[in-house]
C-alpha atoms as a PDB file:
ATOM      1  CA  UNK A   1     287.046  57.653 180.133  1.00  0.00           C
ATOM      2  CA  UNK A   2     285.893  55.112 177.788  1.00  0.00           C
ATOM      3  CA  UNK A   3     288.176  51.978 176.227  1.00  0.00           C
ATOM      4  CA  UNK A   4     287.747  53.697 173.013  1.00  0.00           C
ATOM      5  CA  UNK A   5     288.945  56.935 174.141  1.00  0.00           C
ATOM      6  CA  UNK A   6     291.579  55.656 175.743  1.00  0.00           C
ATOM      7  CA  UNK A   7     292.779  53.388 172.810  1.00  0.00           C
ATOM      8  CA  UNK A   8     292.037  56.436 170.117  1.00  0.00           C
ATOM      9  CA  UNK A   9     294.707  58.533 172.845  1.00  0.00           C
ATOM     10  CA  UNK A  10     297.216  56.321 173.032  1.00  0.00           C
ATOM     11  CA  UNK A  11     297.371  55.877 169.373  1.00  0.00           C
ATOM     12  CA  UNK A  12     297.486  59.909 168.901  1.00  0.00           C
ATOM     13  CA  UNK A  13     300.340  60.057 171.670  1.00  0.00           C
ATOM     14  CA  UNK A  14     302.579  57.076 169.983  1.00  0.00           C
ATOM     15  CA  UNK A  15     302.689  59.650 166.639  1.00  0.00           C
ATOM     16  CA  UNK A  16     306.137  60.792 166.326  1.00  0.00           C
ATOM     17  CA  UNK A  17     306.128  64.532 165.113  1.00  0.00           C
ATOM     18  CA  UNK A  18     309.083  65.533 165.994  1.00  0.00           C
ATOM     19  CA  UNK A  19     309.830  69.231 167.164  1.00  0.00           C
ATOM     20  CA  UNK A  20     308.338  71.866 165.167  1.00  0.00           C
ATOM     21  CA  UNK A  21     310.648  74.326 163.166  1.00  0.00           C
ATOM     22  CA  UNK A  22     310.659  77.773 163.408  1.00  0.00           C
ATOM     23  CA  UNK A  23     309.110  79.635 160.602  1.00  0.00           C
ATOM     24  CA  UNK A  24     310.981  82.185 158.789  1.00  0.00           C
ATOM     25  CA  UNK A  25     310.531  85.688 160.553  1.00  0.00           C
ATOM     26  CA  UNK A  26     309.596  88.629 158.080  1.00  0.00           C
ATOM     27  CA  UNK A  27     308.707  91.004 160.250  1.00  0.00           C
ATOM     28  CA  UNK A  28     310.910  93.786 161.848  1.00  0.00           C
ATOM     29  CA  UNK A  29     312.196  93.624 165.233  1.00  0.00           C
ATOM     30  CA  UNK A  30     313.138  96.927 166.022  1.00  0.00           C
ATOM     31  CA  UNK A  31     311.463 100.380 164.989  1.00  0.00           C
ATOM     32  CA  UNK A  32     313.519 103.238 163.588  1.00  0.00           C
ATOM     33  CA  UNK A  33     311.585 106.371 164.713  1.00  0.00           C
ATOM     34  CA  UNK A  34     312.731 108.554 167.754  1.00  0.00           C
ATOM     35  CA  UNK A  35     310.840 108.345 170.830  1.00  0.00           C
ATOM     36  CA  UNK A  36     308.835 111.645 169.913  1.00  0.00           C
ATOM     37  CA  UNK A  37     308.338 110.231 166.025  1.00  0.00           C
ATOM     38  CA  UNK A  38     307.053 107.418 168.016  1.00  0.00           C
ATOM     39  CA  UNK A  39     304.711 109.197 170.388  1.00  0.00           C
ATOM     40  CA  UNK A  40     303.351 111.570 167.165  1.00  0.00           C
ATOM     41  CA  UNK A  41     302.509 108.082 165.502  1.00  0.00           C
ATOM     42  CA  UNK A  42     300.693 106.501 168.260  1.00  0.00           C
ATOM     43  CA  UNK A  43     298.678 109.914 168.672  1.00  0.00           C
ATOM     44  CA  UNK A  44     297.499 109.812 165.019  1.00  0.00           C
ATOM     45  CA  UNK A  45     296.808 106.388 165.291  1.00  0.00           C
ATOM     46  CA  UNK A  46     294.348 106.568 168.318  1.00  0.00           C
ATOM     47  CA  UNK A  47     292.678 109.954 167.133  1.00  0.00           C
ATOM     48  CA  UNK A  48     291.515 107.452 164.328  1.00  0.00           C
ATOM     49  CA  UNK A  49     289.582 105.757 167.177  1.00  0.00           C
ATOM     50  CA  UNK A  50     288.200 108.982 168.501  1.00  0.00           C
ATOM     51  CA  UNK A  51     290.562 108.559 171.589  1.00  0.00           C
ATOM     52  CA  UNK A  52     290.763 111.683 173.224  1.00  0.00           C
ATOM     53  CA  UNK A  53     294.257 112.072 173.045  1.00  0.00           C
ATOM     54  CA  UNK A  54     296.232 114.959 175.866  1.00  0.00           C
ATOM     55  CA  UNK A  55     299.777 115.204 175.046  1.00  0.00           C
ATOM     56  CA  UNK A  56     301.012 116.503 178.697  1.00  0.00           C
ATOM     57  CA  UNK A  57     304.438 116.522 180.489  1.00  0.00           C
ATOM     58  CA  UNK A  58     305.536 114.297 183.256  1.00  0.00           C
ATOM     59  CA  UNK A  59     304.497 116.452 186.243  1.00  0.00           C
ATOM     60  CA  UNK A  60     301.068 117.590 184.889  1.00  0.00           C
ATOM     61  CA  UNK A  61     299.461 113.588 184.407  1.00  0.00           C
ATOM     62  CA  UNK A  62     297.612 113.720 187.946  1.00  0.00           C
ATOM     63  CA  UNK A  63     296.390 117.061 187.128  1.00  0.00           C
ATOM     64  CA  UNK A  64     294.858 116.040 183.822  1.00  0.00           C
ATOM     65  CA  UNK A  65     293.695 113.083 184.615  1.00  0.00           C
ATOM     66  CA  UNK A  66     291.475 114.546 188.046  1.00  0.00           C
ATOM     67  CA  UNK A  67     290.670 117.070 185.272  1.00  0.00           C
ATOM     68  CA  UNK A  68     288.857 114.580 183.052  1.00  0.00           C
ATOM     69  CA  UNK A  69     287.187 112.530 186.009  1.00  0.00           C
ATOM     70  CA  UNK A  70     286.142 115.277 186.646  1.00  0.00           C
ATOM     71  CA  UNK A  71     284.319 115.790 183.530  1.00  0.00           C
ATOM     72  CA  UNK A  72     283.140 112.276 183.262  1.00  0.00           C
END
């Protein structure tokens, strides 16, 4: 490292800025739909993408997903 750069660091370090405060926060923290509400929402929001979206139960997820390996 050069003198200069060194000198122009120190000078930046010796700035006193203090802590920075936290910004207001406008945005909600917790979500009021149910977990199927929630599920239905995500669903709609990833068919948007052309996701291929397979609502299935617990027990049949290894099924479905050899299924569509399968297919790939």
């Amino acid at each position: 490292m050069t003198a200069a750069k060194a000198e122009i660091l120190a000078r930046i370090r010796a700035v006193d800025r203090g802590a920075p405060s936290p910004g207001p926060r406008r945005y909600s923290r917790a979500g009021g739909l149910d977990g199927a509400a929630r599920v239905a929402l995500f669903c709609s929001r990833v068919a948007d993408y052309r996701a291929d979206v397979r609502r299935v139960s617990p027990g049949e997820v290894a099924a479905v997903i050899a299924t569509v390996c399968g297919e790939r």
